[in-house]
Protein backbone atom coordinates (compact mmCIF):
# COMPACT_ATOMS: atom_id res chain seq x y z
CA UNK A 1 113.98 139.72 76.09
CA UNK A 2 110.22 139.24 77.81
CA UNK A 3 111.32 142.45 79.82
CA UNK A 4 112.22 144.11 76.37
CA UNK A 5 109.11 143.40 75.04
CA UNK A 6 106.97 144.50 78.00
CA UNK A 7 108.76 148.07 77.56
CA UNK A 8 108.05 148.11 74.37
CA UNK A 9 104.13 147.21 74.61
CA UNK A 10 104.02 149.87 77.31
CA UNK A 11 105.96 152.21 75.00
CA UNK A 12 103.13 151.70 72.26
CA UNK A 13 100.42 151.71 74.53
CA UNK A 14 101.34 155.07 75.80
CA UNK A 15 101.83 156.22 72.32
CA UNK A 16 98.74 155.14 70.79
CA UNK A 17 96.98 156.59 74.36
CA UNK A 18 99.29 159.76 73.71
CA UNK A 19 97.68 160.35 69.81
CA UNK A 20 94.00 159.41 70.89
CA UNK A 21 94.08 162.37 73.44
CA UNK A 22 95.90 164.68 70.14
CA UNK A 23 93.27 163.65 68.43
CA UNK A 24 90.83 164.33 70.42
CA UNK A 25 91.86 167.43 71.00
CA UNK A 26 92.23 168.00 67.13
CA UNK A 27 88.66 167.41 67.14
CA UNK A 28 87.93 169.62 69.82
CA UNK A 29 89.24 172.36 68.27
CA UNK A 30 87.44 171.98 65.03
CA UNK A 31 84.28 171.74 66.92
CA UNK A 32 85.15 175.03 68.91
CA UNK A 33 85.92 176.62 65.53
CA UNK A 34 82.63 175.08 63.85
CA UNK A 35 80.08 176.02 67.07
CA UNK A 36 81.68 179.66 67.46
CA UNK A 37 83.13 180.61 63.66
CA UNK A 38 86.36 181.58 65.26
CA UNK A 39 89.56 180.28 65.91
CA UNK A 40 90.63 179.19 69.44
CA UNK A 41 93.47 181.53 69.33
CA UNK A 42 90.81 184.40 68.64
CA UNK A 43 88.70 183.10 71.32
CA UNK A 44 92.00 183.08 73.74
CA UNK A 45 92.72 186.61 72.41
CA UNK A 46 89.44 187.56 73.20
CA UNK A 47 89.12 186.46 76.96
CA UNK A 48 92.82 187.74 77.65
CA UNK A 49 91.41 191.43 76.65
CA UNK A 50 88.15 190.89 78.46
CA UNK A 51 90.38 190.23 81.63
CA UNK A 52 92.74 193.24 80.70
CA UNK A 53 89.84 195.54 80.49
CA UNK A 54 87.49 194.50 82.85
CA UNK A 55 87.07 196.64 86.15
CA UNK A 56 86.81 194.22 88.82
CA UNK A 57 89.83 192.85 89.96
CA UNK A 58 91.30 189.51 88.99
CA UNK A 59 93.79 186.85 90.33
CA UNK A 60 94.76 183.74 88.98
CA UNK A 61 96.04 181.27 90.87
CA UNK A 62 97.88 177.38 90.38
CA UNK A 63 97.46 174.73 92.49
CA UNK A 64 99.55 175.27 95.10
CA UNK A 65 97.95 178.78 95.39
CA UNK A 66 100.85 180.90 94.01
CA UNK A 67 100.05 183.74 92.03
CA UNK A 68 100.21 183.74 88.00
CA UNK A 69 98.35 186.43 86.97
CA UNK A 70 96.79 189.88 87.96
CA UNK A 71 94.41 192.09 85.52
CA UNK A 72 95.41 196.18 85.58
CA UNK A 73 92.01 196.24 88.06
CA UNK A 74 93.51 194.10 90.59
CA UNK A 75 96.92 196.18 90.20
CA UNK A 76 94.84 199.27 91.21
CA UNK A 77 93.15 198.11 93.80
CA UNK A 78 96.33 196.46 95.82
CA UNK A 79 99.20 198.55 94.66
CA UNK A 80 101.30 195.29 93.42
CA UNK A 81 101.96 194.89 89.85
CA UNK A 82 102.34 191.41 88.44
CA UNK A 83 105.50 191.01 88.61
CA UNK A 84 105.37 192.06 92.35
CA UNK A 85 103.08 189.00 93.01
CA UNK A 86 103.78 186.61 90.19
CA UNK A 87 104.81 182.97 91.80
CA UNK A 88 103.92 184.26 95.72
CA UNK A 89 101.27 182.99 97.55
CA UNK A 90 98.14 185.26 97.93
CA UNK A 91 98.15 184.93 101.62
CA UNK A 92 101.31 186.64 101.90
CA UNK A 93 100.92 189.69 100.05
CA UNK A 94 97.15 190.75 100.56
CA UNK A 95 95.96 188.77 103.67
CA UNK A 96 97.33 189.79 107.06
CA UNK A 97 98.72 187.24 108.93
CA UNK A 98 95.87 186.18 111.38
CA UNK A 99 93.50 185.37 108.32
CA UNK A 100 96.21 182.87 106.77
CA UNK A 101 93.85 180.03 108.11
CA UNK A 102 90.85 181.21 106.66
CA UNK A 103 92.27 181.46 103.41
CA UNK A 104 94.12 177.56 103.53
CA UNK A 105 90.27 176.43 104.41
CA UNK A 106 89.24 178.34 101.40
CA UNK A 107 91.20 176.81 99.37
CA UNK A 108 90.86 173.84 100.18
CA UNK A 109 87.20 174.21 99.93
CA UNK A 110 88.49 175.26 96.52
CA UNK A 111 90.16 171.79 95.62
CA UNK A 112 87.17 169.72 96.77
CA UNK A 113 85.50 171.78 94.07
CA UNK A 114 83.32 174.47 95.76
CA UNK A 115 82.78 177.99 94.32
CA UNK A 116 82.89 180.75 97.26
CA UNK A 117 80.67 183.30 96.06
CA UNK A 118 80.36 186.66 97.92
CA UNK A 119 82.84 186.01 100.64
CA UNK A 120 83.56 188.95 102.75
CA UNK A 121 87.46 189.27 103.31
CA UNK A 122 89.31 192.45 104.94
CA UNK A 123 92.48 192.67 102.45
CA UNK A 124 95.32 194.86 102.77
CA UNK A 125 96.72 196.75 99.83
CA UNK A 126 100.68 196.93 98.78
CA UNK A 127 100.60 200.78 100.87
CA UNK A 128 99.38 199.38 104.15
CA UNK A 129 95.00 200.30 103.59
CA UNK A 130 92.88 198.69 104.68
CA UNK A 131 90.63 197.04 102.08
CA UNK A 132 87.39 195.19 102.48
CA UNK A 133 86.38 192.96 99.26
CA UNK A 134 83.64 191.09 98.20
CA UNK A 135 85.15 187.94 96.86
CA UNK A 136 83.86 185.15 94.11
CA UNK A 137 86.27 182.10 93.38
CA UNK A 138 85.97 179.36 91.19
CA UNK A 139 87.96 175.96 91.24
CA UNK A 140 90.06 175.35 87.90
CA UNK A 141 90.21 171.87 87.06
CA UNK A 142 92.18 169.93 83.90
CA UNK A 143 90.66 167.32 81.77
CA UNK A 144 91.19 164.54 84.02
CA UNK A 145 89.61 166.58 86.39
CA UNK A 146 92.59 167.72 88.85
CA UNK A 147 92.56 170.46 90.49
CA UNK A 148 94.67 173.05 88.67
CA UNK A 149 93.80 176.78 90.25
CA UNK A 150 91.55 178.85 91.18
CA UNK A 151 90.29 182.01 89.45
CA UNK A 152 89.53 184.57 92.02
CA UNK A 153 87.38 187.99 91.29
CA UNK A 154 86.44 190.57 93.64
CA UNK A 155 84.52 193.63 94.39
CA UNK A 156 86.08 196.40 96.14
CA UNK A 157 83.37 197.13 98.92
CA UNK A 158 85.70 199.29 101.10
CA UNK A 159 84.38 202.43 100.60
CA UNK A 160 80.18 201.12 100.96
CA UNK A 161 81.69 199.60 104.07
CA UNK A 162 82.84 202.65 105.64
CA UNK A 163 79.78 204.82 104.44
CA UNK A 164 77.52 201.95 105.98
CA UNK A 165 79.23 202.06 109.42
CA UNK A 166 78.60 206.19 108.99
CA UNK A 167 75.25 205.86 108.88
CA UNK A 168 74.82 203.24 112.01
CA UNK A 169 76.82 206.33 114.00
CA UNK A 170 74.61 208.73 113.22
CA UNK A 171 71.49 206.67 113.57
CA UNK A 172 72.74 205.86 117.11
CA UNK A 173 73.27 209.55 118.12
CA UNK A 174 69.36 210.15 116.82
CA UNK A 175 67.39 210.85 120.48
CA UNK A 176 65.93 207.25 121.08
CA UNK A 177 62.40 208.09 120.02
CA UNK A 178 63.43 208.59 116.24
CA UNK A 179 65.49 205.27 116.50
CA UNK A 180 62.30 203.56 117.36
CA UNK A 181 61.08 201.75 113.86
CA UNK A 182 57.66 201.81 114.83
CA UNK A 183 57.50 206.07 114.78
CA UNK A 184 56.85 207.29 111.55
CA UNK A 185 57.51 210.93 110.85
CA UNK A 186 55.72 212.68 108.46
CA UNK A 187 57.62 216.08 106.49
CA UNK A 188 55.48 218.19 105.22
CA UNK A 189 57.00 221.48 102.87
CA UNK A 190 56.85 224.54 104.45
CA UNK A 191 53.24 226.05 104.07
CA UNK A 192 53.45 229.80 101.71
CA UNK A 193 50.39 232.01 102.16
């Protein structure tokens, strides 16, 4: 019977524990309501279509760094649809292989609660391109504060990449005394008399 009764204070303690956090978040919710005149569900409704619409990609990510969401951006840019990614690792469909350690020590940079902001990363799209993004990730974490996911964004620099190396070619192929910094050249218009 003293067993019986321990089960049953730990019963009630988790119950009463259980309703403070409803609550709590009762309360939450009428403050969220209160502070921004709208209902969470708007406010949900709202961010989902800001992440629909948006033009940089986006990647959602649980803890264990499999995928659970892609915006139509992020579609474009890699070729996969949602469904084509949903529940796989991000390593293993836009990562090649000899950058899987890189991305474990980002995540795990990730977990310890660091935000990697404007990461460089060569990515490779569903169709075999190359792709070179600009990344931005921020740690998700839960009300007890565990880790939960990451929210990844990125810009697709590919194309300024390319164009940038361009330019270095042709400056290099300039006869060395243009490629000095120091010479200044002066254009002047034709002269019309």
């Amino acid at each position: 019977e003293y067993a019986g009764q321990r089960r049953a204070r730990g019963l009630a303690d988790r119950l009463q524990s259980e309703m403070a956090q409803r609550q709590h978040a009762e309360e939450e919710l009428l403050r969220i309501e209160a502070v921004y005149r709208v209902a969470p569900s708007q406010i949900l409704e709202r961010l989902r279509l800001q992440l629909e619409l948006m033009p940089i990609p986006c990647i959602l990510e649980d803890q264990d760094c499999l995928v659970t969401y892609i915006n139509p951006a992020a579609e474009h840019v890699f070729g996969y649809t949602l469904e084509a990614m949903a529940q796989r690792h991000l390593r293993e469909t836009i990562f090649d292989k000899k950058d899987w350690p890189l991305v474990d020590s980002i995540l795990a940079r990730l977990r310890n609660g660091e935000v990697i902001a404007g990461t460089e990363a060569s990515n490779i799209a569903k169709d075999g391109r190359n792709l070179t993004l600009e990344w931005y990730m921020t740690p998700l974490f839960d009300d007890h504060h565990d880790f939960i996911g990451t929210m990844s964004m990125a810009r697709d620099i590919t194309e300024f990449k390319r164009s940038e190396g361009a330019l270095r070619e042709r400056e290099q192929r300039l006869p060395p005394a243009l490629q000095d910094p120091g010479v200044k050249i002066k254009c002047q218009p034709p002269m019309v008399y």
